[in-house]
PDB file of N, CA and C in Angstrom:
ATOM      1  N   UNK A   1      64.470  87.137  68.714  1.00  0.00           N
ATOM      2  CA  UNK A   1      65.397  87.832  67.835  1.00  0.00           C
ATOM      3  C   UNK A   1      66.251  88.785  68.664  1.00  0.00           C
ATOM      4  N   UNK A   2      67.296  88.687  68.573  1.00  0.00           N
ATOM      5  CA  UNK A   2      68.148  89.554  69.209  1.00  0.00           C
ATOM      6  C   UNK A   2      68.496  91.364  69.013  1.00  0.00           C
ATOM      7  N   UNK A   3      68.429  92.080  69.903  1.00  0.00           N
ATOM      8  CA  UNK A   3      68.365  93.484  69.445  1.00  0.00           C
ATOM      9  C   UNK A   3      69.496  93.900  68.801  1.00  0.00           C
ATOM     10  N   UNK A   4      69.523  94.647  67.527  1.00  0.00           N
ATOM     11  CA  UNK A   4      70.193  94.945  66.623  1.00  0.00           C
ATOM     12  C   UNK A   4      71.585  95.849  67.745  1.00  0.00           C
ATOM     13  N   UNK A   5      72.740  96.230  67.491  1.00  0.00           N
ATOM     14  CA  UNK A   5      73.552  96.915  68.350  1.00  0.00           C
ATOM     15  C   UNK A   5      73.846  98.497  67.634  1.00  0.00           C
ATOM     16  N   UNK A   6      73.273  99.119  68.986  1.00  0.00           N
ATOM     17  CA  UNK A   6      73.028 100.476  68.935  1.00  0.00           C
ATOM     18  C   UNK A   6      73.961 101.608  68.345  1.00  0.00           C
ATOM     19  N   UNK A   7      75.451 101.067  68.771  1.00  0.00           N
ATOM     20  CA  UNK A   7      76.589 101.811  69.222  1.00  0.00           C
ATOM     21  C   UNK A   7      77.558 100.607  68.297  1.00  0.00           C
ATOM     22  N   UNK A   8      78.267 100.939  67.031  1.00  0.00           N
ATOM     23  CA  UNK A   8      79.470  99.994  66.484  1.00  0.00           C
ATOM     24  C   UNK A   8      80.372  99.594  67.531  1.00  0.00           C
ATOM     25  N   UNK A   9      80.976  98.679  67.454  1.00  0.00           N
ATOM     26  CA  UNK A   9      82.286  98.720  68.490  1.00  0.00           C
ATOM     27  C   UNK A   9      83.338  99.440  68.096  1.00  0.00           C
ATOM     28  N   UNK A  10      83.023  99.653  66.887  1.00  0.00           N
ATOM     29  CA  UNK A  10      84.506 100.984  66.355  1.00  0.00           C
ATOM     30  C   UNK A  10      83.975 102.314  67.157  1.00  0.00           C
ATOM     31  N   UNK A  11      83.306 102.625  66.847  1.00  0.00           N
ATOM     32  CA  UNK A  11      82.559 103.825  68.516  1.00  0.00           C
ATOM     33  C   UNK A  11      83.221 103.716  69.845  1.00  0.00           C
ATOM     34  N   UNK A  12      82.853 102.335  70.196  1.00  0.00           N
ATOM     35  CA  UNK A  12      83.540 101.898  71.256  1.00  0.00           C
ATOM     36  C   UNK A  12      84.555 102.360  71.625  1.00  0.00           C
ATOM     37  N   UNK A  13      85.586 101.451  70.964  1.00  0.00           N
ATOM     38  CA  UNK A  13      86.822 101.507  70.849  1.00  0.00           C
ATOM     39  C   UNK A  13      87.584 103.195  70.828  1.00  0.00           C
ATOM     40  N   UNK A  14      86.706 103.923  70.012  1.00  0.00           N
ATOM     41  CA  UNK A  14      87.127 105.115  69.436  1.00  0.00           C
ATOM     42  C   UNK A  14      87.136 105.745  70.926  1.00  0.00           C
ATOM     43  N   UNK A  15      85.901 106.259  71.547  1.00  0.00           N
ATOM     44  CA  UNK A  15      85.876 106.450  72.937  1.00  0.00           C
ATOM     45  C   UNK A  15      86.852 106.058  74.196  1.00  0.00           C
ATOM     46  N   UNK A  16      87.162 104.368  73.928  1.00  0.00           N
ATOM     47  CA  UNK A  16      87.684 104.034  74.602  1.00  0.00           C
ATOM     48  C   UNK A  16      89.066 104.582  75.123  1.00  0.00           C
ATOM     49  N   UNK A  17      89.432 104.888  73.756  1.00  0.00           N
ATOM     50  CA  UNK A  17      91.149 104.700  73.290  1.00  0.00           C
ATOM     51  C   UNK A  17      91.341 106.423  73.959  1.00  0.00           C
ATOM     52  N   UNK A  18      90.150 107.141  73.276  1.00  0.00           N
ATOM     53  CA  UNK A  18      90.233 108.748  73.755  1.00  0.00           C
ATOM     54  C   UNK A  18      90.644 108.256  75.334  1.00  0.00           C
ATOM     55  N   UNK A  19      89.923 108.170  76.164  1.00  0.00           N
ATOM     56  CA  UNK A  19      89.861 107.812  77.282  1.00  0.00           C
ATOM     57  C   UNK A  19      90.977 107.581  77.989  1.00  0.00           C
ATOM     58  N   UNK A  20      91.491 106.411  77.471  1.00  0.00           N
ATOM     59  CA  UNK A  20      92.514 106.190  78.153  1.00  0.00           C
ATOM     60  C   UNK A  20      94.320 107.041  77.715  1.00  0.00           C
ATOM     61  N   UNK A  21      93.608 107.970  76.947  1.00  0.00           N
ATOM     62  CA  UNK A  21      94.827 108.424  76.400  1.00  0.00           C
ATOM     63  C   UNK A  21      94.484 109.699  77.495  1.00  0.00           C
ATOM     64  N   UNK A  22      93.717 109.955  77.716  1.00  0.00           N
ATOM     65  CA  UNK A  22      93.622 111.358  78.760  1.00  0.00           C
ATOM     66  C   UNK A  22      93.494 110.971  79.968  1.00  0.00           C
ATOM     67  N   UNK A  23      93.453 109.937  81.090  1.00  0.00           N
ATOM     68  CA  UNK A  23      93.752 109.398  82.083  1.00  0.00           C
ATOM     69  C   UNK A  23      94.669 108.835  82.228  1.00  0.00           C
ATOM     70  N   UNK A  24      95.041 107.725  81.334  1.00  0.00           N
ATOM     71  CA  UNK A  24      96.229 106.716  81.678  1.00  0.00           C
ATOM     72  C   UNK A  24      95.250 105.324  82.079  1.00  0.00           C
ATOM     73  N   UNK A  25      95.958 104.594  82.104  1.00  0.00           N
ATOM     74  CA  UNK A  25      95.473 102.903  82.561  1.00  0.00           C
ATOM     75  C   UNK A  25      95.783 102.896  83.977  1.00  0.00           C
ATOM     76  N   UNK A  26      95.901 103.535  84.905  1.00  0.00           N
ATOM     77  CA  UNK A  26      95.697 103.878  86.231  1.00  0.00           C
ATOM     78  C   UNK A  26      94.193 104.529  86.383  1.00  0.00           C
ATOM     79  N   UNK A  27      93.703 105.500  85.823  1.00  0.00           N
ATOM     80  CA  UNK A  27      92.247 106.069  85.447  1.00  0.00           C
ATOM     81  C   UNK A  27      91.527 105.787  84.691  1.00  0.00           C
ATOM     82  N   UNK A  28      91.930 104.263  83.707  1.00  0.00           N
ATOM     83  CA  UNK A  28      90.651 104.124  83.122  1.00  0.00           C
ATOM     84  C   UNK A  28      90.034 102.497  83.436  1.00  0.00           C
ATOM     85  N   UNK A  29      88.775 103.025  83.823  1.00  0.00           N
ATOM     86  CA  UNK A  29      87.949 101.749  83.981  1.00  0.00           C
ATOM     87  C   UNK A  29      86.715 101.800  82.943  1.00  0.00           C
ATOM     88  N   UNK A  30      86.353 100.620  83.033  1.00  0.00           N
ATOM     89  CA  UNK A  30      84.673 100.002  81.939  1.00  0.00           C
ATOM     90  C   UNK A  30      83.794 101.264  82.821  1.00  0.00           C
ATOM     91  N   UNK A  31      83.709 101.423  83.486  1.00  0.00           N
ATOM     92  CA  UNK A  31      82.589 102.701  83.743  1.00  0.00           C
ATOM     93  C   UNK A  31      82.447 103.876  83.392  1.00  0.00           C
ATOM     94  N   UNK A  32      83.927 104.649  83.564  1.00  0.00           N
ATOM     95  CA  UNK A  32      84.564 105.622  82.735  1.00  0.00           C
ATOM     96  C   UNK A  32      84.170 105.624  81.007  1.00  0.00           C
ATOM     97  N   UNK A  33      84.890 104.322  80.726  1.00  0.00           N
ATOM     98  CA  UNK A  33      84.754 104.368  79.034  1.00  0.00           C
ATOM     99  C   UNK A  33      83.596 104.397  78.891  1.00  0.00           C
ATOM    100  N   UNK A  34      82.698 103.782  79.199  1.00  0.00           N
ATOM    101  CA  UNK A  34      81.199 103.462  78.639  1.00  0.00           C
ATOM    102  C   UNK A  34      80.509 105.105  79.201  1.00  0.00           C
ATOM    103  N   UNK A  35      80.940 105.301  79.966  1.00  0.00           N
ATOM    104  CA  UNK A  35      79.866 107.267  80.125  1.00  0.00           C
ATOM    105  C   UNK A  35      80.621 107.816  78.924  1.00  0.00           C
ATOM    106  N   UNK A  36      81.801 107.658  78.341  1.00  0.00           N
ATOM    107  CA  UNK A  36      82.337 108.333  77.458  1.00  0.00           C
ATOM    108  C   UNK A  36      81.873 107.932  76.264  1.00  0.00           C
ATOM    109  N   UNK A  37      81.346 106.574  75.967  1.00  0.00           N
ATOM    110  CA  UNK A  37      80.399 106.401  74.577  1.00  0.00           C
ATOM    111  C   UNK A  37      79.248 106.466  74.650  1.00  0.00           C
ATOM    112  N   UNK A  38      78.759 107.022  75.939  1.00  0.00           N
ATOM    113  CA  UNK A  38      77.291 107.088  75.733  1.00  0.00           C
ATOM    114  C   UNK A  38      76.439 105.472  76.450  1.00  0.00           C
ATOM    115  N   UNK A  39      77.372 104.405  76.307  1.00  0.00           N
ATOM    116  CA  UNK A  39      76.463 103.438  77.089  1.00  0.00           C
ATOM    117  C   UNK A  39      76.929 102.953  78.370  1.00  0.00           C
ATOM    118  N   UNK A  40      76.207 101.868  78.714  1.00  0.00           N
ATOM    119  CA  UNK A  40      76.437 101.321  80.073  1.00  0.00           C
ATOM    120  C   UNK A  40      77.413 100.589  79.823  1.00  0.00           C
ATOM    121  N   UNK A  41      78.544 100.511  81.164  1.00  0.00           N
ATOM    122  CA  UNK A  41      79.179  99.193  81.432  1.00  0.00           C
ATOM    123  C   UNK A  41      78.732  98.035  81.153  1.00  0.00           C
ATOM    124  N   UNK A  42      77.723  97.232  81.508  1.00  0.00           N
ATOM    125  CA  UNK A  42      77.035  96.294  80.679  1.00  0.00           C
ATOM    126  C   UNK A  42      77.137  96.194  79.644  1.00  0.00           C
ATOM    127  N   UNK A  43      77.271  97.312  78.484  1.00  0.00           N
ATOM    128  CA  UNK A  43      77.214  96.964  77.268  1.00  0.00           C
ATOM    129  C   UNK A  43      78.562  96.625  77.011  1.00  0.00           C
ATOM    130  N   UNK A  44      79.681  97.340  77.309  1.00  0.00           N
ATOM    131  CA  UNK A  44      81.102  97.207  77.575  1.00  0.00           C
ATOM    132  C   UNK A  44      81.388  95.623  77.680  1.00  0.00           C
ATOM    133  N   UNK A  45      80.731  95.358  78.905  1.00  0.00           N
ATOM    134  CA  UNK A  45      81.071  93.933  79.597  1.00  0.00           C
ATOM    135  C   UNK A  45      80.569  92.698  78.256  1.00  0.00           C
ATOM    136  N   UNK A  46      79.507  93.284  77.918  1.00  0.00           N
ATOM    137  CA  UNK A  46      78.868  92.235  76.887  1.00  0.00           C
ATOM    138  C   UNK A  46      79.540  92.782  75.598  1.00  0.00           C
ATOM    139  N   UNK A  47      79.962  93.170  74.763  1.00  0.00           N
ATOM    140  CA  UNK A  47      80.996  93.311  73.943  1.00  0.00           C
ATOM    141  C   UNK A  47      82.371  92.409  73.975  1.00  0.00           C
ATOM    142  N   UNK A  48      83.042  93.370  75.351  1.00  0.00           N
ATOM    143  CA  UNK A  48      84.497  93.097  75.094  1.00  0.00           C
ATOM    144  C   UNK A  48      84.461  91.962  76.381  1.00  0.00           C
ATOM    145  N   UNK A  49      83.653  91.632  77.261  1.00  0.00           N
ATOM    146  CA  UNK A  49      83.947  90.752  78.414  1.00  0.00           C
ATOM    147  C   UNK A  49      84.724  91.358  79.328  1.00  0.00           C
ATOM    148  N   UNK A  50      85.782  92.313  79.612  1.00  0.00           N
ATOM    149  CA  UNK A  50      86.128  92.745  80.943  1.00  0.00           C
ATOM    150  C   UNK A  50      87.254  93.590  80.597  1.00  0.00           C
ATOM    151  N   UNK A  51      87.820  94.643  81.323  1.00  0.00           N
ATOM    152  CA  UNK A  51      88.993  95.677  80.910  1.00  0.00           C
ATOM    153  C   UNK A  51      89.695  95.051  80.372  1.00  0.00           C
ATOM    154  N   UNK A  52      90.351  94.184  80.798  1.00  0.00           N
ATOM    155  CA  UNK A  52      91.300  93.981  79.653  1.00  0.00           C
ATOM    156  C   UNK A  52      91.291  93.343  78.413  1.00  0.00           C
ATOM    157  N   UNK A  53      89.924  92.657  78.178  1.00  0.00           N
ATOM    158  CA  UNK A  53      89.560  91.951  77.120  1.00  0.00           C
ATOM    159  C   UNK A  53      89.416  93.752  76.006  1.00  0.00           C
ATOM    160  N   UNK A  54      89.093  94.482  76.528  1.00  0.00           N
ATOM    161  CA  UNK A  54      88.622  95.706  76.200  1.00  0.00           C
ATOM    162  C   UNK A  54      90.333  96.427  75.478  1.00  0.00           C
ATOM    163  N   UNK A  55      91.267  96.091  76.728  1.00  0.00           N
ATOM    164  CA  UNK A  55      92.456  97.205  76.167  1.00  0.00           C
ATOM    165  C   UNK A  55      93.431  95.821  75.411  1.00  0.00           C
ATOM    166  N   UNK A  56      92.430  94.831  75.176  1.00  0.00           N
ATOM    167  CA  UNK A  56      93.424  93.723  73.972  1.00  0.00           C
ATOM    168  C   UNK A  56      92.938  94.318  72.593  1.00  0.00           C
ATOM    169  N   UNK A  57      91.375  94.402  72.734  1.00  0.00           N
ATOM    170  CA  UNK A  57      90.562  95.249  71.690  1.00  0.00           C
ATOM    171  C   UNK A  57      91.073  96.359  70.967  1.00  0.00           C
ATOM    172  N   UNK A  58      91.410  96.630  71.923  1.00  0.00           N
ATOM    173  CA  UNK A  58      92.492  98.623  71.651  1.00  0.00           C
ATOM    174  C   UNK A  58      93.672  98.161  71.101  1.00  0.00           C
ATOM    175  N   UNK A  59      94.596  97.240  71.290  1.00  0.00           N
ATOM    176  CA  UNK A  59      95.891  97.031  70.726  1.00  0.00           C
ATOM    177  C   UNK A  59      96.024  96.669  69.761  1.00  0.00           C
ATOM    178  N   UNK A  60      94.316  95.559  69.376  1.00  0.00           N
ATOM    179  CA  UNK A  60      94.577  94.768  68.085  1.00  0.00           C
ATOM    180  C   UNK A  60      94.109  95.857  66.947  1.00  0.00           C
ATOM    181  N   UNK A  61      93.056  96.814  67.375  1.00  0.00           N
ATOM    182  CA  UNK A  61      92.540  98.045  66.320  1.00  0.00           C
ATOM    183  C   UNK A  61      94.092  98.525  66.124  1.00  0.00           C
ATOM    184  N   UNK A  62      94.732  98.758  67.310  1.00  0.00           N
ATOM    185  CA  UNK A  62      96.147  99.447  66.667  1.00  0.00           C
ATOM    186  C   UNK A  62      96.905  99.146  65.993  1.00  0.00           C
ATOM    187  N   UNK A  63      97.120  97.678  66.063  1.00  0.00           N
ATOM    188  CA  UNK A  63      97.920  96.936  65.319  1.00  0.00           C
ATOM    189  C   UNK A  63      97.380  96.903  63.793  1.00  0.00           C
ATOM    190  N   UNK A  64      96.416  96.941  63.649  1.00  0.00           N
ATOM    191  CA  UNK A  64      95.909  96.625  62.636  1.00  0.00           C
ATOM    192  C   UNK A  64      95.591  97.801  61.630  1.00  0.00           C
ATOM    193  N   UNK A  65      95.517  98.868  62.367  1.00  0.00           N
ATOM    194  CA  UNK A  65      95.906 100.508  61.549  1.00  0.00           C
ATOM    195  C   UNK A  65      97.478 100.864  61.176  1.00  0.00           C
ATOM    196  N   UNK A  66      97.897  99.983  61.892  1.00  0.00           N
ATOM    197  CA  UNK A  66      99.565 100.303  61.207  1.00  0.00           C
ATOM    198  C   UNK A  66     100.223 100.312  59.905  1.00  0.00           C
ATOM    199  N   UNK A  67      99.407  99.165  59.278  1.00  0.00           N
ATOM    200  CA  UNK A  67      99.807  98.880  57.902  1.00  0.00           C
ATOM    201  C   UNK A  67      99.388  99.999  56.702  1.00  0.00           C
ATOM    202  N   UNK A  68      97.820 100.148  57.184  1.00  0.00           N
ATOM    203  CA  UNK A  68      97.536 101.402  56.235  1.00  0.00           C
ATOM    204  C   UNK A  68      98.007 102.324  56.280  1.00  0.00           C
ATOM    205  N   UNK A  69      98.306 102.617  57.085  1.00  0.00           N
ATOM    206  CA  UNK A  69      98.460 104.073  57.949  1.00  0.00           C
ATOM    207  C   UNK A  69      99.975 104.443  57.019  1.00  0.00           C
ATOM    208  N   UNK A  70     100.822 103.489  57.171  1.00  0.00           N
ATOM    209  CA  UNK A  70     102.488 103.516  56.931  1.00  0.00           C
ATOM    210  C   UNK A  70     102.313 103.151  55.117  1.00  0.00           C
ATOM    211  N   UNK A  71     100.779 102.831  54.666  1.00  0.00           N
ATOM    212  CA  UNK A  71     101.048 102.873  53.056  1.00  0.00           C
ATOM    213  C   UNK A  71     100.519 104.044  52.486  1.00  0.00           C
ATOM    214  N   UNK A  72      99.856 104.690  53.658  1.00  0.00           N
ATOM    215  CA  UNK A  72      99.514 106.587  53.359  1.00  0.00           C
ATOM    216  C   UNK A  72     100.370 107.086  53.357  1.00  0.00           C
ATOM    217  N   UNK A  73     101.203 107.043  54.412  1.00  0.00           N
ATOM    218  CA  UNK A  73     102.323 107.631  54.071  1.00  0.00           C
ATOM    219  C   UNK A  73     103.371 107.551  53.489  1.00  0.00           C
ATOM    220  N   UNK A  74     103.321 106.149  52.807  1.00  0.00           N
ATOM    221  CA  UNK A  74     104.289 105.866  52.237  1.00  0.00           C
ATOM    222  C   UNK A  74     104.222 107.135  50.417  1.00  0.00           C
ATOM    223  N   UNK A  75     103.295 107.247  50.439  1.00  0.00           N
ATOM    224  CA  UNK A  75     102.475 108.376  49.168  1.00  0.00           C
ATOM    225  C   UNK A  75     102.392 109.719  49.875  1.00  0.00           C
ATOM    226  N   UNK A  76     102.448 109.839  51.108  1.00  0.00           N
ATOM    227  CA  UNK A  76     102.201 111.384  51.326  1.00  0.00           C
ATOM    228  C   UNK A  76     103.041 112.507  51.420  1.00  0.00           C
ATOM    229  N   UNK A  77     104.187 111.967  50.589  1.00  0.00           N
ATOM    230  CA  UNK A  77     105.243 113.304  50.027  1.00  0.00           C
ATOM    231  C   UNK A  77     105.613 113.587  49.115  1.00  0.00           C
ATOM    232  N   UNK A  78     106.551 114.849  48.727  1.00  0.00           N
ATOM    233  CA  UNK A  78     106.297 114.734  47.315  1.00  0.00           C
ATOM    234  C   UNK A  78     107.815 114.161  46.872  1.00  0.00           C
ATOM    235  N   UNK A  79     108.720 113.956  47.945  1.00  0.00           N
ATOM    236  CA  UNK A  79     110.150 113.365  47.732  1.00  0.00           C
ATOM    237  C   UNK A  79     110.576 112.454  48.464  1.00  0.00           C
ATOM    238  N   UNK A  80     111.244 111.465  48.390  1.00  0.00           N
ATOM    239  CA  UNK A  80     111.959 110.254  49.018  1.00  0.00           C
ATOM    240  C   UNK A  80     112.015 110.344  50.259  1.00  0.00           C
ATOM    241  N   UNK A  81     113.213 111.679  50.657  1.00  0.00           N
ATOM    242  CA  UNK A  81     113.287 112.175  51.692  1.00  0.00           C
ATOM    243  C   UNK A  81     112.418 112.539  52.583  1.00  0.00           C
ATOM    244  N   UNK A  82     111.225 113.532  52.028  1.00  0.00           N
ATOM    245  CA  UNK A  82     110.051 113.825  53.084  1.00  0.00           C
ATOM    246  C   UNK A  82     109.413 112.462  53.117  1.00  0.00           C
ATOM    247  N   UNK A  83     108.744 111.490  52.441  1.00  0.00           N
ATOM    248  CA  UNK A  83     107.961 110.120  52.602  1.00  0.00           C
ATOM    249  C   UNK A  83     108.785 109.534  53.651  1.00  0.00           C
ATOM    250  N   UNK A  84     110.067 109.451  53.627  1.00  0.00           N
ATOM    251  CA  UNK A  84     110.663 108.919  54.950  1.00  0.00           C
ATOM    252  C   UNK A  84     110.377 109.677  56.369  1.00  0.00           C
ATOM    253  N   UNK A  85     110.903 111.132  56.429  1.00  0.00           N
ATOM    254  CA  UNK A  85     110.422 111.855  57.053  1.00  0.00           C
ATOM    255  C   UNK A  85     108.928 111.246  57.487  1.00  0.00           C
ATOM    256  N   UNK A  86     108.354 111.071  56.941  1.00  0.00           N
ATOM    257  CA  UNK A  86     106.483 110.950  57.422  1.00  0.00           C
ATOM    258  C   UNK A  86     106.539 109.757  57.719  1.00  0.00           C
ATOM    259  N   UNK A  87     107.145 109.152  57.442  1.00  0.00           N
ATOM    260  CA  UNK A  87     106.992 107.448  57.962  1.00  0.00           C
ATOM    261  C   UNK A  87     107.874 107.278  59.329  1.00  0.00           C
ATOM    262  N   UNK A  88     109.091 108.227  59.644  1.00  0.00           N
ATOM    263  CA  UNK A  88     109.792 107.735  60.751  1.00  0.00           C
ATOM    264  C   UNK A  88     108.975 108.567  61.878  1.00  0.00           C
ATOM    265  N   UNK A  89     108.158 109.568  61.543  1.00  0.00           N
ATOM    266  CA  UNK A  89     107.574 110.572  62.360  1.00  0.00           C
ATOM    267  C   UNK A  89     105.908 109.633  62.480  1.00  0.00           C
ATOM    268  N   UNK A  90     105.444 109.023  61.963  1.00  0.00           N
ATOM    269  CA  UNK A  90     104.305 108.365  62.267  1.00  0.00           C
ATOM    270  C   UNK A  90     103.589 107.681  63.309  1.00  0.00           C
ATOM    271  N   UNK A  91     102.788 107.930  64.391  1.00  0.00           N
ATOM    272  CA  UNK A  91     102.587 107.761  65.717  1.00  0.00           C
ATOM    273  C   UNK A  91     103.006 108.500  66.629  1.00  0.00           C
ATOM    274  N   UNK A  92     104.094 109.323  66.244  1.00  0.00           N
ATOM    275  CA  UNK A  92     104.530 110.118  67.567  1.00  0.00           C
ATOM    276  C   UNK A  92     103.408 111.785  67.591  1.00  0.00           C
ATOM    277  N   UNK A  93     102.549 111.431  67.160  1.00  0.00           N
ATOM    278  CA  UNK A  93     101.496 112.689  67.042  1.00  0.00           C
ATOM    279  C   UNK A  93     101.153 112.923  68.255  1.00  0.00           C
ATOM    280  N   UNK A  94     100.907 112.053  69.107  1.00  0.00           N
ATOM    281  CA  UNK A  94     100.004 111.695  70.748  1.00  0.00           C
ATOM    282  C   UNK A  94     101.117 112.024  71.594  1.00  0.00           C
ATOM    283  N   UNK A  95     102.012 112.113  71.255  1.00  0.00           N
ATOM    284  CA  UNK A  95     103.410 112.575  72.189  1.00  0.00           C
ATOM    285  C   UNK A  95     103.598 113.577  71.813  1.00  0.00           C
ATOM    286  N   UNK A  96     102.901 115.083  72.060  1.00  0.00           N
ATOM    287  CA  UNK A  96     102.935 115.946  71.815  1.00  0.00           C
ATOM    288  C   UNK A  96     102.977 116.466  73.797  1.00  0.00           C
ATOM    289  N   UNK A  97     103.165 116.232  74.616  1.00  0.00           N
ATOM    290  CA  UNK A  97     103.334 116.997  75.837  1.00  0.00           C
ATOM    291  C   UNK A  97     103.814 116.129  76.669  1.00  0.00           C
ATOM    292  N   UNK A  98     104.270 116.332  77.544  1.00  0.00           N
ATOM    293  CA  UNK A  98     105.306 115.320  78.494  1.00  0.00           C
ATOM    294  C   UNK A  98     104.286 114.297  79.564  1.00  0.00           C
ATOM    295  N   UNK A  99     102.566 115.358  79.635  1.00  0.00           N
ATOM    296  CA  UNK A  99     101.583 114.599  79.993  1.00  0.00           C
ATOM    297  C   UNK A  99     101.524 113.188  79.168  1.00  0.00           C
ATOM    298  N   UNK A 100     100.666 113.483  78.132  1.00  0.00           N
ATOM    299  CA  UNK A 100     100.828 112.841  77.064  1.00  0.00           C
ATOM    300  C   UNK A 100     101.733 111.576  76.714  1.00  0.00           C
ATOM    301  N   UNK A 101     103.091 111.847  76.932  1.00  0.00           N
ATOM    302  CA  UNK A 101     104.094 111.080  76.646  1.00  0.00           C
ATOM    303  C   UNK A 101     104.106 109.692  77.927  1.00  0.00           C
ATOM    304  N   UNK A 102     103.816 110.408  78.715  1.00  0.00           N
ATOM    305  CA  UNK A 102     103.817 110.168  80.480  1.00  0.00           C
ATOM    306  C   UNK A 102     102.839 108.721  79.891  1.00  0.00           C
ATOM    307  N   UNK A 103     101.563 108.838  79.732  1.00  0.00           N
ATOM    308  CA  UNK A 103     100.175 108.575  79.977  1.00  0.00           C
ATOM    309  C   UNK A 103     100.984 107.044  78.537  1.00  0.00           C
ATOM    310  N   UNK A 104     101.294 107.466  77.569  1.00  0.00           N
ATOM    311  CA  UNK A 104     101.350 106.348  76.170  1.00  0.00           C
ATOM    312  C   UNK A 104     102.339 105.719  76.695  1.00  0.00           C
ATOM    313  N   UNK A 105     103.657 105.830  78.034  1.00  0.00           N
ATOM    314  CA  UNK A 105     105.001 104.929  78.402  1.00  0.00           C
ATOM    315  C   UNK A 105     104.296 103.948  79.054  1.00  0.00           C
ATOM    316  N   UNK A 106     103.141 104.616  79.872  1.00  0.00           N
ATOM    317  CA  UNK A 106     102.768 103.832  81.685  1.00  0.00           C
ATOM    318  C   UNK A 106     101.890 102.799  80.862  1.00  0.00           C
ATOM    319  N   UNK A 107     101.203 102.919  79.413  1.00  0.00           N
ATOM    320  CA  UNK A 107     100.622 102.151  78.997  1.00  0.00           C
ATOM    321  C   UNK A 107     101.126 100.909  78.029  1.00  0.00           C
ATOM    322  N   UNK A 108     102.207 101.094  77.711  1.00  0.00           N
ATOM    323  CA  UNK A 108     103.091 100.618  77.158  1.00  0.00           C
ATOM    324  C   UNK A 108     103.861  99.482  78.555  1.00  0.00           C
ATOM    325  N   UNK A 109     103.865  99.809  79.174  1.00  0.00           N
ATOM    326  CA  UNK A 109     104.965  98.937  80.159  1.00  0.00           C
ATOM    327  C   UNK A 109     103.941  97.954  80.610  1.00  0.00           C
ATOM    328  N   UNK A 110     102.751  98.448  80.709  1.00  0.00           N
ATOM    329  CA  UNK A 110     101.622  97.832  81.248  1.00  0.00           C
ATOM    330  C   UNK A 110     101.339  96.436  80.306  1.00  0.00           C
ATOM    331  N   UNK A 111     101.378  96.933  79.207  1.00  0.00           N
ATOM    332  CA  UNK A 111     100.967  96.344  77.982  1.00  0.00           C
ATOM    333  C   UNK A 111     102.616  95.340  77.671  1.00  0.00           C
ATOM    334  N   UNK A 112     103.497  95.369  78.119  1.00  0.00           N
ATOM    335  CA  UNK A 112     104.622  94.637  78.096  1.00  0.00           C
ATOM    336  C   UNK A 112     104.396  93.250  79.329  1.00  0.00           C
ATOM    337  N   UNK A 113     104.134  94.010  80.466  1.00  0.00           N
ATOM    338  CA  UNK A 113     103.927  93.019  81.075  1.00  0.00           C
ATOM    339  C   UNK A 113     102.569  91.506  80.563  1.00  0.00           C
ATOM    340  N   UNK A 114     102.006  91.642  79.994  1.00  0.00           N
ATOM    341  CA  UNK A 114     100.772  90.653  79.590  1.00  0.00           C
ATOM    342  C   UNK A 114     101.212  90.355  78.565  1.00  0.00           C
ATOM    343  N   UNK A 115     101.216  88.724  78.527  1.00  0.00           N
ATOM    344  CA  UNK A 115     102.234  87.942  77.203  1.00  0.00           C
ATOM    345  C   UNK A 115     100.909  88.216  75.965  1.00  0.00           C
ATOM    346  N   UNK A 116      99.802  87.996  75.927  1.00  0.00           N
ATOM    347  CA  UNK A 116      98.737  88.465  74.588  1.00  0.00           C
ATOM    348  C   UNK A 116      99.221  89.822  74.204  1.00  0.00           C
ATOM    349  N   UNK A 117      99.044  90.927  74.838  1.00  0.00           N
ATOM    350  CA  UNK A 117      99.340  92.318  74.434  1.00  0.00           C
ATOM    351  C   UNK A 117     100.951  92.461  74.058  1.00  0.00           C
ATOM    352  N   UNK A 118     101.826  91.600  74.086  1.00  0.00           N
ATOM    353  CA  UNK A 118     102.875  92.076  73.834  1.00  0.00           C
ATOM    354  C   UNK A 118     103.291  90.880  72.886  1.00  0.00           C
ATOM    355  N   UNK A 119     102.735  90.088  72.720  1.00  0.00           N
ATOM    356  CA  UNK A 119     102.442  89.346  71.145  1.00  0.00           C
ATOM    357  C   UNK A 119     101.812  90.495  70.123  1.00  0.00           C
ATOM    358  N   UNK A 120     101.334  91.216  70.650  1.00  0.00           N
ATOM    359  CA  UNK A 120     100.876  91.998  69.914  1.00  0.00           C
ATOM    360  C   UNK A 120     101.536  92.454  69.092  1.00  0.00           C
TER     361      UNK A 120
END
């Protein structure tokens, strides 16, 4: 029988994403992320199969929070004007410092170059 899994991969991921948002994809490796959730690289490797199987993982969670995310806000004002407001302002939360901004471009170009991630 196989051992039940300790750690969700939404954990994972959650860690992961921290991670690489405070290094950059120049500083983040499966060894890094996994001390940051608490498990081994191994577990990393046996999950997602290898970094980048890992930061396809990260794009598709992103992709896939977009929709809700933009029908919260599509309700989270109390006028036309502000609901737009909140919807054209949505994601740029993490671009709050030129670090910051720096770290989400270099990952972005990165993520342009690889035809899966930019199907994305």
């Amino acid at each position: 029988m196989a051992r039940p899994r300790g750690i969700p991969d939404e954990e994972l991921l959650a860690a992961a994403q921290t991670l690489l948002f405070e290094v950059g994809p120049a500083g983040f490796t499966l060894e890094k992320s996994a001390a940051r959730a608490g498990v081994s690289a191994a577990t990393l490797i046996k999950r997602f199969g290898s970094k980048r199987q890992l930061l396809l993982a990260l794009n598709r969670r992103w992709v896939a929070s977009i929709e809700p995310a933009m029908s919260a806000v599509a309700q989270s004002g109390d006028t036309a004007v502000r609901r737009l407001r909140n919807g054209t302002l949505w994601g740029y939360a993490e671009l709050d410092s030129p670090a910051n901004a720096a770290t989400q471009l270099t990952t972005l170009a990165l993520d342009l170059q690889d035809e899966p991630m930019r199907e994305l």
